[in-house]
Protein backbone atom coordinates (compact mmCIF):
# COMPACT_ATOMS: atom_id res chain seq x y z
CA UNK A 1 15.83 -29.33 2.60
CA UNK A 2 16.20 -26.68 0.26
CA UNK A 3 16.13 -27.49 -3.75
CA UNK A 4 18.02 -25.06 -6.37
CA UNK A 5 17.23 -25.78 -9.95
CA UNK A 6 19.20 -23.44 -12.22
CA UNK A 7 17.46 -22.04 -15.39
CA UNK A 8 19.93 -19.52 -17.07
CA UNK A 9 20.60 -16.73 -14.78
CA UNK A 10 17.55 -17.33 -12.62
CA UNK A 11 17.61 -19.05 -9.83
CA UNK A 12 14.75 -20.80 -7.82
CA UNK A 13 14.98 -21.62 -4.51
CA UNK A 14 12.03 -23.68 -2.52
CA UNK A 15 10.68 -22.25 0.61
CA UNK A 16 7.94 -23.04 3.07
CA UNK A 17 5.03 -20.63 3.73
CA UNK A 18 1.58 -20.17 3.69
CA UNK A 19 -1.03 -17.44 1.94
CA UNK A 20 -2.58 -16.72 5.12
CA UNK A 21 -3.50 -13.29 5.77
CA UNK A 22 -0.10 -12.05 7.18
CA UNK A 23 2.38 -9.28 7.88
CA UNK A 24 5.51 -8.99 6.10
CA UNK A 25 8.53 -7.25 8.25
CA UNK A 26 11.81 -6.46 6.14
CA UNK A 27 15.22 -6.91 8.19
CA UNK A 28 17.08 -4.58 6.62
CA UNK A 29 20.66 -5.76 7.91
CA UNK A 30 19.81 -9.78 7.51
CA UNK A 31 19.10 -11.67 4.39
CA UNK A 32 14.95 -12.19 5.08
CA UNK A 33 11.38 -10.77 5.90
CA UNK A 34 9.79 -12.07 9.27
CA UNK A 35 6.60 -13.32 8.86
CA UNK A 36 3.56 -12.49 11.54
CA UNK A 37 0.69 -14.28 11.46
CA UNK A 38 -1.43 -11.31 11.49
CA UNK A 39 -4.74 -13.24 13.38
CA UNK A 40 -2.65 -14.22 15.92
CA UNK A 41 0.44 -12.13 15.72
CA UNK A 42 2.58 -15.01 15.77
CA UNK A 43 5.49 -15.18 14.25
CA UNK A 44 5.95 -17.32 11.19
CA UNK A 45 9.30 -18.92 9.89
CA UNK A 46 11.69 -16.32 7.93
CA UNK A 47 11.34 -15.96 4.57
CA UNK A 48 14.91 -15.91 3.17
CA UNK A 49 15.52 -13.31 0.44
CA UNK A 50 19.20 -11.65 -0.71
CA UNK A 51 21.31 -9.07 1.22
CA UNK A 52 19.65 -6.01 2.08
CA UNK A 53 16.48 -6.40 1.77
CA UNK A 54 14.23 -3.18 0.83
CA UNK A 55 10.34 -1.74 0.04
CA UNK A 56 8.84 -4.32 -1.46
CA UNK A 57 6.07 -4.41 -3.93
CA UNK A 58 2.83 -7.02 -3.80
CA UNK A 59 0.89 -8.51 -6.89
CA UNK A 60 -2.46 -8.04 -6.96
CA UNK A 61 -3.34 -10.97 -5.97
CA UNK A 62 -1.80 -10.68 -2.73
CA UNK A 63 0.18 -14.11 -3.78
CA UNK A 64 3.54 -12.56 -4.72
CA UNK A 65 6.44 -10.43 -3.02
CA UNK A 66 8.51 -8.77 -4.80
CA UNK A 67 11.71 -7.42 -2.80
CA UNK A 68 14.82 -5.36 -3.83
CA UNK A 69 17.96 -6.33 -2.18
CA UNK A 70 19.99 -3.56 -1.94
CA UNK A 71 23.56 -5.42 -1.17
CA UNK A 72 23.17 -8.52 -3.14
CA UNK A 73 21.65 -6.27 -6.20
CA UNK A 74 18.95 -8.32 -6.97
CA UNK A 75 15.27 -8.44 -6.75
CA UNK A 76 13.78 -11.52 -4.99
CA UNK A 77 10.38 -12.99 -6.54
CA UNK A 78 8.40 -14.66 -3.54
CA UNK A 79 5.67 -17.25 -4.90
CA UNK A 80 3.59 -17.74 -1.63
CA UNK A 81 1.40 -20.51 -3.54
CA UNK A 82 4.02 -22.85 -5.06
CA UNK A 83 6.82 -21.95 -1.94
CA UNK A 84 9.26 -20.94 -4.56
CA UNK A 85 11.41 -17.76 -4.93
CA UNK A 86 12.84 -16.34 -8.20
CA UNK A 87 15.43 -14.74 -7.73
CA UNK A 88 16.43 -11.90 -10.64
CA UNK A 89 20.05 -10.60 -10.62
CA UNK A 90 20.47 -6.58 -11.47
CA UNK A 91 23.73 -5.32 -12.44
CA UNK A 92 26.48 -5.43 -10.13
CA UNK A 93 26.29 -1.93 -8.30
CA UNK A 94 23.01 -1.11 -8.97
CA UNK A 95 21.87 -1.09 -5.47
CA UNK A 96 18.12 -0.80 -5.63
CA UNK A 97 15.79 0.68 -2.80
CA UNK A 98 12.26 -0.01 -3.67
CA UNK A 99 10.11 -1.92 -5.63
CA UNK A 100 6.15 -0.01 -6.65
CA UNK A 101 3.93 -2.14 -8.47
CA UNK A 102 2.01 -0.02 -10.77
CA UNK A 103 -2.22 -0.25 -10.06
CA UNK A 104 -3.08 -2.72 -13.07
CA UNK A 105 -0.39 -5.33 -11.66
CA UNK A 106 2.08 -5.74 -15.28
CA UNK A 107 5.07 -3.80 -14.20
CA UNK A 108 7.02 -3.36 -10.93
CA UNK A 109 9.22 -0.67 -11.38
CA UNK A 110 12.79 -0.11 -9.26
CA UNK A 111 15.01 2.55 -8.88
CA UNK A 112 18.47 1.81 -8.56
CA UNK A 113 20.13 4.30 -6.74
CA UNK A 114 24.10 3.83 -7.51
CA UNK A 115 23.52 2.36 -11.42
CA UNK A 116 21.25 5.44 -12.16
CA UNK A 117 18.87 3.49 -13.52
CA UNK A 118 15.33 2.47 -13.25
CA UNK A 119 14.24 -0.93 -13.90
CA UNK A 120 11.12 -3.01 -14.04
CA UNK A 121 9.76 -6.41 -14.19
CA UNK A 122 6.95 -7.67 -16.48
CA UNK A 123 5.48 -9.40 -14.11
CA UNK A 124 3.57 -11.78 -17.18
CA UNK A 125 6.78 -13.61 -17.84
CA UNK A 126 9.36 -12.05 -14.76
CA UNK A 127 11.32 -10.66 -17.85
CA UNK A 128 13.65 -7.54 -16.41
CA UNK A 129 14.13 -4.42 -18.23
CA UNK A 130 15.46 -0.98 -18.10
CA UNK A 131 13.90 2.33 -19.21
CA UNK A 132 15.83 4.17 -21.52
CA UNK A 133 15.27 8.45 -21.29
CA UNK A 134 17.84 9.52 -23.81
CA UNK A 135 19.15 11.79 -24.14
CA UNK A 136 19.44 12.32 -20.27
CA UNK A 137 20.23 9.70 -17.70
CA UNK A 138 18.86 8.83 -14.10
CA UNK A 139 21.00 10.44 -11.47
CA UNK A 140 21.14 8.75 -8.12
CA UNK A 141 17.53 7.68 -8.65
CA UNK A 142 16.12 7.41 -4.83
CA UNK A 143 12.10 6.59 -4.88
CA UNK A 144 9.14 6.71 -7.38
CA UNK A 145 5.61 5.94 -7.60
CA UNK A 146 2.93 5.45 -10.11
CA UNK A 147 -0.20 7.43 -10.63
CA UNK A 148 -3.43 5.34 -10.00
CA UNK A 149 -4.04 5.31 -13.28
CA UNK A 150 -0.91 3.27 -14.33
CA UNK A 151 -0.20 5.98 -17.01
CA UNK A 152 2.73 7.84 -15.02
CA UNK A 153 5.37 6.73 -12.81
CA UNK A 154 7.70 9.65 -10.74
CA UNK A 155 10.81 9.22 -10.12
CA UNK A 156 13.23 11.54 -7.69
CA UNK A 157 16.42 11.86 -9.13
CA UNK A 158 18.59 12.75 -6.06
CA UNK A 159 21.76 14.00 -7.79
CA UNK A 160 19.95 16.11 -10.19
CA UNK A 161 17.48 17.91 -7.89
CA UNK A 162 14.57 17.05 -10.29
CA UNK A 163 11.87 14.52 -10.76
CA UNK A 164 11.73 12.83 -14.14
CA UNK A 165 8.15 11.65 -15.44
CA UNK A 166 8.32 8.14 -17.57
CA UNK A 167 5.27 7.42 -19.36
CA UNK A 168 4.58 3.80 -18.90
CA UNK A 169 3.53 2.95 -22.45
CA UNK A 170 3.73 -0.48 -24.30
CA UNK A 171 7.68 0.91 -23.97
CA UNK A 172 8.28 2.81 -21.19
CA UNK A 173 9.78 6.57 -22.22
CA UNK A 174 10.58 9.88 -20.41
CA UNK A 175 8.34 12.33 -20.38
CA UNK A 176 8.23 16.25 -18.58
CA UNK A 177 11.17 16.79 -16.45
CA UNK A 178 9.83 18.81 -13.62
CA UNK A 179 12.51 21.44 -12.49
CA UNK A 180 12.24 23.99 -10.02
CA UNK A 181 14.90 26.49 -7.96
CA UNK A 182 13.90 25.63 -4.93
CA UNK A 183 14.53 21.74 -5.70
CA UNK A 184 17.34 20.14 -3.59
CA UNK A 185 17.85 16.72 -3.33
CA UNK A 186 14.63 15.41 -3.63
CA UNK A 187 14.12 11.92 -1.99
CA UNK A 188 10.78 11.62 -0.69
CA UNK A 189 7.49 11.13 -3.01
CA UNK A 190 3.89 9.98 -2.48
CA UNK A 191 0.78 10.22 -4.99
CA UNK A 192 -2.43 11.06 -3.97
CA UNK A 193 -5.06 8.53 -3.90
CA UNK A 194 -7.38 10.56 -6.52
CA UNK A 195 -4.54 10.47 -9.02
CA UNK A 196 -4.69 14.46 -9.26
CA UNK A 197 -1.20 15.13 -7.41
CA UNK A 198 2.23 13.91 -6.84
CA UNK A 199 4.04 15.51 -3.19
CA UNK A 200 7.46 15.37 -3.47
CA UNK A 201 9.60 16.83 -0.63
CA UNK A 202 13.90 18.16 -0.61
CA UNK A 203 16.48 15.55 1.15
CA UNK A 204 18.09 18.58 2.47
CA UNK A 205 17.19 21.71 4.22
CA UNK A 206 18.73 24.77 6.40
CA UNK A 207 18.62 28.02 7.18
CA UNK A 208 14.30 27.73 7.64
CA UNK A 209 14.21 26.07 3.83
CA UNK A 210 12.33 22.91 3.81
CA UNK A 211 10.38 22.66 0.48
CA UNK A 212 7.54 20.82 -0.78
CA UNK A 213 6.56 20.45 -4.21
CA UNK A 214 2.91 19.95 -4.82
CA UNK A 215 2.89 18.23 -8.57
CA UNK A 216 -0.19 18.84 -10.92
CA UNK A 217 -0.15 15.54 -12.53
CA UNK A 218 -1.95 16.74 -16.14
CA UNK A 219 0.05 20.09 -16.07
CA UNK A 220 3.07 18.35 -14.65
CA UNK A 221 3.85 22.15 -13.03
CA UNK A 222 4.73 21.87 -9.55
CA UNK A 223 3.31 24.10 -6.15
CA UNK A 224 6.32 25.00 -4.07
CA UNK A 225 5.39 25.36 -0.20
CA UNK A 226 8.45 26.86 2.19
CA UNK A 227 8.16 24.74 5.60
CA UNK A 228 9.96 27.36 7.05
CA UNK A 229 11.64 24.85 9.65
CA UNK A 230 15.46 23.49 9.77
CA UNK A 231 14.66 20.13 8.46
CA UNK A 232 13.84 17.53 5.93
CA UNK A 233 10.79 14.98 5.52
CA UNK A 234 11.35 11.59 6.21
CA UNK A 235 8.40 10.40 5.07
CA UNK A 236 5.16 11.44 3.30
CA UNK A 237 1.55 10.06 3.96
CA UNK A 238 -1.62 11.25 1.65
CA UNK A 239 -5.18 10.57 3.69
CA UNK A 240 -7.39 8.23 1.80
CA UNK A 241 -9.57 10.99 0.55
CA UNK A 242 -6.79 12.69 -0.49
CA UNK A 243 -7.14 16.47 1.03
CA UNK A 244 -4.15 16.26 3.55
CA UNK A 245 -0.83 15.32 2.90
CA UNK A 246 1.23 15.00 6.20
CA UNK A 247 4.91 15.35 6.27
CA UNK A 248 7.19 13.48 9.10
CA UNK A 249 10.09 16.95 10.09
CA UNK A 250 11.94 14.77 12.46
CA UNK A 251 14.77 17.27 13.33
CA UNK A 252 11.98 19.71 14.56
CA UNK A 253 9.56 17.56 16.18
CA UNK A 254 6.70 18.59 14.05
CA UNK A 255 4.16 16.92 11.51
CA UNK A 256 3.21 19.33 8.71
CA UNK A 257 -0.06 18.81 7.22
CA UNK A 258 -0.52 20.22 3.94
CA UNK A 259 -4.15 21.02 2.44
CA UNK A 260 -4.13 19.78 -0.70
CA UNK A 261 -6.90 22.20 -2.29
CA UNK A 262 -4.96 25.18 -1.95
CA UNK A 263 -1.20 24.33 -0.31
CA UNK A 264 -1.93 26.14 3.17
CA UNK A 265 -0.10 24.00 5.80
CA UNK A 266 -0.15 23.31 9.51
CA UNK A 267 2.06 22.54 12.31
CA UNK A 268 1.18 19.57 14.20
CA UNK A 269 3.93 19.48 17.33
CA UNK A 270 4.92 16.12 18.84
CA UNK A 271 6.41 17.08 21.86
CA UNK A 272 9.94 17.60 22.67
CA UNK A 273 12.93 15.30 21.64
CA UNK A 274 10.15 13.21 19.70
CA UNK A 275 11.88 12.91 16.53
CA UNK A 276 8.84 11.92 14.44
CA UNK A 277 10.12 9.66 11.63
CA UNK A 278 7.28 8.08 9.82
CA UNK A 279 3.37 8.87 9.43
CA UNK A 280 0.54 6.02 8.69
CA UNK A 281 -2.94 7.22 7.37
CA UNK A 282 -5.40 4.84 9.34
CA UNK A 283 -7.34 2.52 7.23
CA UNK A 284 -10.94 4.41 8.18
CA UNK A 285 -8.93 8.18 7.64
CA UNK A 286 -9.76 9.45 11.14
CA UNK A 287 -6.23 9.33 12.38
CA UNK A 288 -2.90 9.40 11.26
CA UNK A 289 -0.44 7.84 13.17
CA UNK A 290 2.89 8.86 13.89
CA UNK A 291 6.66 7.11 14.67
CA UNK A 292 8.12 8.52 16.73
CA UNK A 293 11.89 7.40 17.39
CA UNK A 294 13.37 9.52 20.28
CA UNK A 295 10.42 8.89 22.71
CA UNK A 296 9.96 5.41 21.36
CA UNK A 297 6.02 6.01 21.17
CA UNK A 298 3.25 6.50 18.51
CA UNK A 299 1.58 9.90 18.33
CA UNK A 300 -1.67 9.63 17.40
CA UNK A 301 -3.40 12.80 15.10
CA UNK A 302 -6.89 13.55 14.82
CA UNK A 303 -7.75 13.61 11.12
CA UNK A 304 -11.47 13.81 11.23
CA UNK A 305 -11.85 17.89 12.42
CA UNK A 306 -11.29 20.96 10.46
CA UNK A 307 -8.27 21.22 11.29
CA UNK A 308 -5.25 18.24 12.51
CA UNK A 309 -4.49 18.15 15.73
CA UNK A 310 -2.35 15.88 18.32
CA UNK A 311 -4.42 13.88 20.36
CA UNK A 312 -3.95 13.22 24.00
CA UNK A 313 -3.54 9.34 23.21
CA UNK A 314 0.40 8.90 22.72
CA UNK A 315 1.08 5.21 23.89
CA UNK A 316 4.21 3.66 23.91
CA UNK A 317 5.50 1.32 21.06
CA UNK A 318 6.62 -1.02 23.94
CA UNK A 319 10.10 -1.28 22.27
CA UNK A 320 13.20 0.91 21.09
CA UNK A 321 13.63 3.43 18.23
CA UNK A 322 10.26 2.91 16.08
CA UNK A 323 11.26 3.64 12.92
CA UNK A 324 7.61 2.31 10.76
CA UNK A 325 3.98 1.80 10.99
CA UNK A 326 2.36 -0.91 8.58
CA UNK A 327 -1.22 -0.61 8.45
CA UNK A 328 -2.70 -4.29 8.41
CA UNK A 329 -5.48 -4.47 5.72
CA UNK A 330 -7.68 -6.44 8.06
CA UNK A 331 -8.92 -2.63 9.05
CA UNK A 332 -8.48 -3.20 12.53
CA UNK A 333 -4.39 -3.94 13.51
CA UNK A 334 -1.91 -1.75 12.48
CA UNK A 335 1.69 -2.67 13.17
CA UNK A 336 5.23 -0.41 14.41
CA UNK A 337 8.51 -1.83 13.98
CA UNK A 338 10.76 -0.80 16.78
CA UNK A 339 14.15 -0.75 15.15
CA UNK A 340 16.58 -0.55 18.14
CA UNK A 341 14.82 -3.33 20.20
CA UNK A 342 14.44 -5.33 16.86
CA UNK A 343 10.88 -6.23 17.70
CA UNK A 344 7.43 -5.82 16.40
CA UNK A 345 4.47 -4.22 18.75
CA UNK A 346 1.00 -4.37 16.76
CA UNK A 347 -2.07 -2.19 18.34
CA UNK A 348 -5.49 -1.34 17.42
CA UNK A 349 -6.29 1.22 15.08
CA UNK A 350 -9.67 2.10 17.02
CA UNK A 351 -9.09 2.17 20.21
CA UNK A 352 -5.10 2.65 19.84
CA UNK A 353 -4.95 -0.07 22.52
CA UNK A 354 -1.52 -2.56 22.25
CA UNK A 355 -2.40 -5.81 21.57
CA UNK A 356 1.11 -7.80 21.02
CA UNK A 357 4.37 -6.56 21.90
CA UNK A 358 7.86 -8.38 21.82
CA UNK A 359 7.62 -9.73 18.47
CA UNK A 360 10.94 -10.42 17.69
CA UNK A 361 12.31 -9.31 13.84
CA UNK A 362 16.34 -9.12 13.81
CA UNK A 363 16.52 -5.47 12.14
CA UNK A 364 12.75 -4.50 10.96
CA UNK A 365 11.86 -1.72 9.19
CA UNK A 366 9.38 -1.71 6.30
CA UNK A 367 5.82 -3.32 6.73
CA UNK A 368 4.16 -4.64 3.92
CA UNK A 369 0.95 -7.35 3.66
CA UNK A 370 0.52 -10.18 1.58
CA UNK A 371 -2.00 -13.48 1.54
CA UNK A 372 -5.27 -14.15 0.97
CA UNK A 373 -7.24 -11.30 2.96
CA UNK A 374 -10.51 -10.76 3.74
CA UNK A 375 -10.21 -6.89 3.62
CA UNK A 376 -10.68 -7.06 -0.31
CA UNK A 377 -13.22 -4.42 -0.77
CA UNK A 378 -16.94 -5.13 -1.38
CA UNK A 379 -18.71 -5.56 -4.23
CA UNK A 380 -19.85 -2.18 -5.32
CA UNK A 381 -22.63 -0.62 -6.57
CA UNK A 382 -24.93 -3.05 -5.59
CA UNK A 383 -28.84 -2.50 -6.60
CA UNK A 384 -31.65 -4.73 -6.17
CA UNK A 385 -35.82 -4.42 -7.57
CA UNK A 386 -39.02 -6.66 -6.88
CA UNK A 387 -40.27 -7.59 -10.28
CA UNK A 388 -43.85 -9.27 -11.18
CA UNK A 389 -44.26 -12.02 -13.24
CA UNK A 390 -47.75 -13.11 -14.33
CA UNK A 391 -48.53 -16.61 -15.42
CA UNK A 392 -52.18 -16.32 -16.45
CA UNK A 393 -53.66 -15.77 -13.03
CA UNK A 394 -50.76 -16.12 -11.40
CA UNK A 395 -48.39 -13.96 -10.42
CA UNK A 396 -44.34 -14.66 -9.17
CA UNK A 397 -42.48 -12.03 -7.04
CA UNK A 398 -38.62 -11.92 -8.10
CA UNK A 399 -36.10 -9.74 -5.90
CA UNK A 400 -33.45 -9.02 -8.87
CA UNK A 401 -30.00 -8.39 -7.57
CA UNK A 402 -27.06 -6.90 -9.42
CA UNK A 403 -23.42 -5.46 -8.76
CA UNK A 404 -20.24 -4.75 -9.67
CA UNK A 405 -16.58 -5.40 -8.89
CA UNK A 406 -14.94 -4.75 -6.04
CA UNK A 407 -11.62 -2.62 -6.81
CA UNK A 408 -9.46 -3.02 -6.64
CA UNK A 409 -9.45 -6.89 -6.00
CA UNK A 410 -9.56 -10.40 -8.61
CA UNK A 411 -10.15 -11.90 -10.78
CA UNK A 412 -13.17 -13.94 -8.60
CA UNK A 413 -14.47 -17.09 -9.31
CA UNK A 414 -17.58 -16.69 -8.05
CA UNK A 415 -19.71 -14.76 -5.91
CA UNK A 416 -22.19 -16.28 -2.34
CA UNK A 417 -25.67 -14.59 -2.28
CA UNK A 418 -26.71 -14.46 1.77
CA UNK A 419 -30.44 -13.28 2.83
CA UNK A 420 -28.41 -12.48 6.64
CA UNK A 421 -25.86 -10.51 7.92
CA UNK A 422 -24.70 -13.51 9.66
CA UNK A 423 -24.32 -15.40 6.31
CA UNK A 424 -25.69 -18.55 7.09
CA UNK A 425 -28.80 -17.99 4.67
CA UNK A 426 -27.21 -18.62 1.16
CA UNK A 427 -29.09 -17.68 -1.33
CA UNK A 428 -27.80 -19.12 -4.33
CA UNK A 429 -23.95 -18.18 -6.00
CA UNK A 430 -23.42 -16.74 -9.32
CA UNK A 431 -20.15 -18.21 -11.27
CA UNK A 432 -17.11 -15.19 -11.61
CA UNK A 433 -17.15 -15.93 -15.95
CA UNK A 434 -21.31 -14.76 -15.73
CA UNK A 435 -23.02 -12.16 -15.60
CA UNK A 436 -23.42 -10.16 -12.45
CA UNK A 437 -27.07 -10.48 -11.73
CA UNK A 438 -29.04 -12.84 -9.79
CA UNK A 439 -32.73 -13.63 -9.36
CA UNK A 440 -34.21 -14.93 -6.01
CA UNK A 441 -37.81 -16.01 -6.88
CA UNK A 442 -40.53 -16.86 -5.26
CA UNK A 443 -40.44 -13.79 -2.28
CA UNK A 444 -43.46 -13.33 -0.18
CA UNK A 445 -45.37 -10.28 -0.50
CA UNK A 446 -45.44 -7.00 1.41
CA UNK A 447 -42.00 -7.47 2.57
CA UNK A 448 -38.50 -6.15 2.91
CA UNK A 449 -35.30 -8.36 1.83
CA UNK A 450 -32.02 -7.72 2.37
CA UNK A 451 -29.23 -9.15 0.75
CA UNK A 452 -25.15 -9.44 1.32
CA UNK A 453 -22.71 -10.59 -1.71
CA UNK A 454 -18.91 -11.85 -0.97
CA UNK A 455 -16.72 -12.27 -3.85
CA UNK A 456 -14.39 -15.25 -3.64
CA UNK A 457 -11.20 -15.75 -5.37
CA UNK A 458 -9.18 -18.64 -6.71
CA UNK A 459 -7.56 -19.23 -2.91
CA UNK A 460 -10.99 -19.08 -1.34
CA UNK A 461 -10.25 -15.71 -0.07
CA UNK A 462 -13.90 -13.70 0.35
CA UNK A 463 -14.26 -9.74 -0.18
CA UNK A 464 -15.48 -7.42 2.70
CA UNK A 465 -19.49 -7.77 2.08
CA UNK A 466 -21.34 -5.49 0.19
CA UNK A 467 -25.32 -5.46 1.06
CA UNK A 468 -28.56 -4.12 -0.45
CA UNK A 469 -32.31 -3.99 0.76
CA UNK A 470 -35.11 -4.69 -1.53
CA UNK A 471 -38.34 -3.00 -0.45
CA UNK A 472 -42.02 -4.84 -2.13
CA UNK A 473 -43.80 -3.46 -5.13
């Protein structure tokens, strides 16, 4: 039975779900996200949300969704701890289309493509609010996205052919408007991971102009690279180290790869009548994965050479129009929504192998991940010494341990000390409000010691483990 409890405007609405690790699949046409179970790839009750769902964004924490529904012009706020969604009206037309959290987890900003506006919630108190630029105006904002640093957020203005800068202060105000001549209609946008560039690509194209803008984010001047082809991206992906950017040209059944050191690109061909729609950097940056719709398979690039290439390992996405590819934090799954078929096919990211197909979502598109995970990363910088202490004429061996935290990732309540790789030897655990140093005492001589720390967070979700060996004095 559902309970509604109205507070203002604001409406909460109790649902049932869990903060397992688990896959969150947006149904575009329907009023909810399908849930999959990502350990077992079973489906999981719908999570109801308003018309139209979009992009969401996901706290830090991995507890909360936040998702833009683009009919109902609202933004749903999806507690999966207390079951409970918030749901935050926008103005009547506003018609949002994503949601982008920025890196230090206050604000989630959304653009709101018909009330030329961008928005964003604090998410300390759920408070909405709207960024004022005068003495210009958002036109037909489409997508944005927020340098790593949580200084800048990019938006494309689609009606305006430029991309307005907001710097996200205590209050949010415009900053550079990046212009160029070549600028048409820009929809698309990714930043890269090092926080040194913003790729921004035209919604329209013809007559062998597709242009990309390559974005200096300290000099705000933008690269321009000429495609050359008859078509538009659909989609950008940045690799994790950020050197290639790689750009989804459905209408000529290419992927162009753009090096990001000096704007050279090259043509990656996916076959005839392909239609490549989406590309998904895989979690270990070997491979970049590719949706493609006509074919209804994933294209699978080889990332790690000098130079991108199509490998012969093109499997089928075992269902109709794949129009996404989520890549599960778990490192190992990655996921590809198969719009026409309205299913879900998940597959290894190693060995490209399909491992569930048939998962049934009424009209999936976006992929996003939320729950406790174990795919936090490690603790880092880990070191470790053998001191001597003397007691008269005694002496004490003491391995002395210390890291730091894993980012992103927290806040941790405390950390497990293991002497195996199996971790069934605990060592001793060190509180998350203490310093990050511990002592094991008491080591035999002559001998080497190796140690593995997991971080664990309020939900009892542990970080990927981060190890050390000690060698003797």
């Amino acid at each position: 039975m559902k309970r509604v409890v109205f507070v203002a405007v604001l409406a909460f609405v109790q649902i049932a779900y869990s903060v397992d690790p688990t896959a969150f699949v947006v149904n575009i046409a329907g009023s909810d996200l399908t849930p999959i179970d990502i350990a077992t790839d079973a489906p999981l009750p719908s999570v109801s949300t308003g018309s139209g769902p979009r992009q969401f964004a996901v706290s830090l924490d991995k507890t909360k969704l936040y998702v833009p529904n683009q009919n109902a012009d609202s933004v749903s706020i999806i507690d999966l701890v207390t079951n409970m969604t918030l749901t935050v009206p926008l103005a009547g037309g506003d018609s949002p289309t994503s949601a982008v959290i920025t890196p230090d987890g206050a604000r989630v900003y959304i653009p709101c493509l018909f009330g030329n506006a961008v928005k964003y919630i604090d998410t300390s108190d759920n408070s909405l609010h709207t960024v004022s630029v005068p003495p210009m105006t958002f036109n037909n904002p489409t997508n944005l996205v927020v340098t790593p640093n949580s200084q800048e957020v990019y938006v494309t203005n689609q009606g305006a052919s430029n991309v307005f800068v907001i710097n996200n202060g205590a209050v949010p105000s415009l900053g550079p408007i990046i212009t160029n001549v070549n600028m048409d209609h820009p929809i698309q946008i990714a930043a890269s991971p090092d926080g040194t560039k913003v790729f921004v690509a035209n919604g329209t194209s013809g007559m062998g102009n597709s242009y990309v803008f390559s974005i200096n984010t300290t000099t705000h001047t933008p690269t321009v690279t000429n495609f050359m082809v008859n078509s538009a991206a659909l989609s950008i992906a940045v690799t994790n180290d950020s050197a290639r950017a790689y750009f989804a040209m459905t209408d000529v059944d290419q992927v162009k790869v753009l090096d990001t050191s000096n704007n050279t690109f090259t043509t990656v061909s996916t076959g005839m009548a392909t239609q490549p729609v989406h590309c998904a950097v895989s979690t270990n940056n070997s491979k970049v994965f590719v949706a493609l719709q006509m074919s209804n398979q994933v294209g699978v690039i080889d990332n790690s050479g000098p130079s991108p290439t199509m490998m012969s390992s093109t499997f089928s996405s075992s269902g109709m129009q794949p129009e996404f590819i989520g890549i599960s934090p778990d490192g190992v799954k990655a996921y590809v929504s198969n719009t026409g078929s309205g299913t879900v096919t998940s597959f290894n990211q190693s060995t490209n192998a399909v491992i569930t197909t048939g998962i049934m979502a009424p009209s999936p598109v976006y992929i996003g991940f939320a729950g406790s995970s174990p795919s936090v990363n490690p603790t880092s910088s880990v070191t470790g010494a053998q001191k001597s202490n003397r007691f008269f004429s005694q002496s004490e061996l003491i391995n002395v341990i210390t890291w730091t935290l894993p980012s992103p990732g927290g806040p941790f309540v405390n950390y497990k000390i293991f002497r195996n790789a199996e971790l069934t030897d605990l060592a001793g655990q060190v509180s998350g409000d203490s310093a990050l140093i511990f002592k094991d005492q008491n080591r035999a001589p002559n001998q080497l010691y190796s140690y593995y720390i997991v971080a664990v967070d309020a939900l009892g979700a542990e970080s990927m483990v981060g190890s050390v060996t000690v060698a003797p004095l």
